[in-house]
Protein backbone atom coordinates (compact mmCIF):
# COMPACT_ATOMS: atom_id res chain seq x y z
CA UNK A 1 -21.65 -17.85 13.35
CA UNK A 2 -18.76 -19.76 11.43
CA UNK A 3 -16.11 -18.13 9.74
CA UNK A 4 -17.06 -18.02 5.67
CA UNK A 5 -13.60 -18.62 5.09
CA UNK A 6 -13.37 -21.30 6.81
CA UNK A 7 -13.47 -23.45 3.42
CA UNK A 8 -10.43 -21.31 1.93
CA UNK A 9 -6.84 -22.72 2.05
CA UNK A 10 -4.41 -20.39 4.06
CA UNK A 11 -3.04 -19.38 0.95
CA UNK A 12 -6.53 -18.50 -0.68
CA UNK A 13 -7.14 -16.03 2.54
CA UNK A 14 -3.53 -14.66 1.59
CA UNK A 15 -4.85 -13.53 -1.57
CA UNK A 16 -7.84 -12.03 -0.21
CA UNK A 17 -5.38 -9.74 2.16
CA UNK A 18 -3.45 -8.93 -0.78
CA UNK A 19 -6.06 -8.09 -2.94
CA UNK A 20 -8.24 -6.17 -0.29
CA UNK A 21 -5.04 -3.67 0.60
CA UNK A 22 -4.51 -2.74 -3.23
CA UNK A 23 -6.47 -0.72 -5.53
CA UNK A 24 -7.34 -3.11 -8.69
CA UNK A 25 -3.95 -5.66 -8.27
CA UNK A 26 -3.06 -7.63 -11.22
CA UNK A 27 -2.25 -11.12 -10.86
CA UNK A 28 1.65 -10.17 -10.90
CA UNK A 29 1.28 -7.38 -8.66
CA UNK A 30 -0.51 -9.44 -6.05
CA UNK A 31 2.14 -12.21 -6.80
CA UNK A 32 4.85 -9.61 -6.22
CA UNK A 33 3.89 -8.44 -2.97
CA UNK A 34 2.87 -11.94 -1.54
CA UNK A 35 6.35 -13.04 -2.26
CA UNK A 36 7.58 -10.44 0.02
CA UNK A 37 7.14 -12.96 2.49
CA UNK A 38 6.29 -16.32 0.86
CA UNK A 39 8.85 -18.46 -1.04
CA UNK A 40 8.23 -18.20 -4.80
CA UNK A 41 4.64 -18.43 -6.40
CA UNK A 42 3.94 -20.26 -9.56
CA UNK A 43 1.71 -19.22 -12.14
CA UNK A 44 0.13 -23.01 -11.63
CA UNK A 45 -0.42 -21.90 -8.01
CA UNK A 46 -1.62 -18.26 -7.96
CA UNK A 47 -4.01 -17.77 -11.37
CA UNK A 48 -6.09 -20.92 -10.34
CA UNK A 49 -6.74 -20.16 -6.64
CA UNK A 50 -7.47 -16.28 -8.27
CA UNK A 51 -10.19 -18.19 -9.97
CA UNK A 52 -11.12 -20.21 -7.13
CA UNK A 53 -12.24 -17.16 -5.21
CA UNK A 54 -13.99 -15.20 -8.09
CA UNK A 55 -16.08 -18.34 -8.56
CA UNK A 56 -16.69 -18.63 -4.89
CA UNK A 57 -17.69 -15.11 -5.27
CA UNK A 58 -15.28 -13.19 -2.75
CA UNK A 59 -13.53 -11.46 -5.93
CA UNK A 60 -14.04 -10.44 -9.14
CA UNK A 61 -12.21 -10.26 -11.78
CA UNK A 62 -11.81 -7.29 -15.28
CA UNK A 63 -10.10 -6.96 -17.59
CA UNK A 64 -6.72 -4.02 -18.06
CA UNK A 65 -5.62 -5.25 -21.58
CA UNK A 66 -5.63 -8.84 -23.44
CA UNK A 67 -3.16 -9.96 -21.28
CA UNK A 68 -3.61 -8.78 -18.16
CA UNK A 69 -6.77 -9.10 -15.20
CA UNK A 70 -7.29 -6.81 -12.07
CA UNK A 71 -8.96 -7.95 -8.67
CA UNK A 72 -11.09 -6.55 -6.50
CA UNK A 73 -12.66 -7.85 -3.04
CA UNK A 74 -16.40 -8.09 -3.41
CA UNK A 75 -19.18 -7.72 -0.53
CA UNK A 76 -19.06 -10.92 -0.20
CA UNK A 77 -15.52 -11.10 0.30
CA UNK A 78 -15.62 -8.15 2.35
CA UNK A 79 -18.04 -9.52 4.90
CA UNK A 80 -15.99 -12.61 5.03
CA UNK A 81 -12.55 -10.84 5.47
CA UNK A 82 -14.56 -8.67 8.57
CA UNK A 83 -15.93 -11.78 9.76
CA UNK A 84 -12.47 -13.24 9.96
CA UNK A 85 -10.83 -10.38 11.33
CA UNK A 86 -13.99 -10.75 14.47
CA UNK A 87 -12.89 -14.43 14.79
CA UNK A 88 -9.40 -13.97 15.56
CA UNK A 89 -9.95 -11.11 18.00
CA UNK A 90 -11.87 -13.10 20.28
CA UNK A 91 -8.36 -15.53 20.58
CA UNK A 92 -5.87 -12.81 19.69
CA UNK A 93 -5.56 -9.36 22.08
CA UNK A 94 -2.45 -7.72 20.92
């Protein structure tokens, strides 16, 4: 079987972490706690790779207030973060 996220960026799988360990994560919360360990994150960087992966389907996206979107990790994205997770315990025994 091959890994669905296979055809994600590093950074795109990031998101998918974030977004899967938080209940309904805005863009800036999810931007907050990725710099925790990433340099700086642009608004040009995160918001289109956020759309990137609701339009591949592993997230969608609603709506808090005019201004603001939440996330959340669909089946789809679910399946594909469990997938992953299968994949790098074959390799990775910690």
């Amino acid at each position: 079987m091959t890994d669905p996220l296979f055809e994600l960026t590093s950074f795109q799988r990031d998101l998918l972490y974030v977004v899967v360990g938080e209940t309904d994560p805005s863009g800036q919360e999810i931007k907050t706690e990725l710099e925790t360990v990433m340099d700086e994150i642009t608004h040009g960087r995160l918001y289109p790779n956020l759309d990137t992966l609701v339009k591949k389907g592993y997230l969608e996206k609603g709506e808090i207030d005019r201004r603001t979107n939440y996330y959340q990790v669909t089946e789809k994205g679910l399946e594909a973060l469990q997938a992953r997770r299968n994949w790098e315990d074959r390799y990775v025994d910690l």
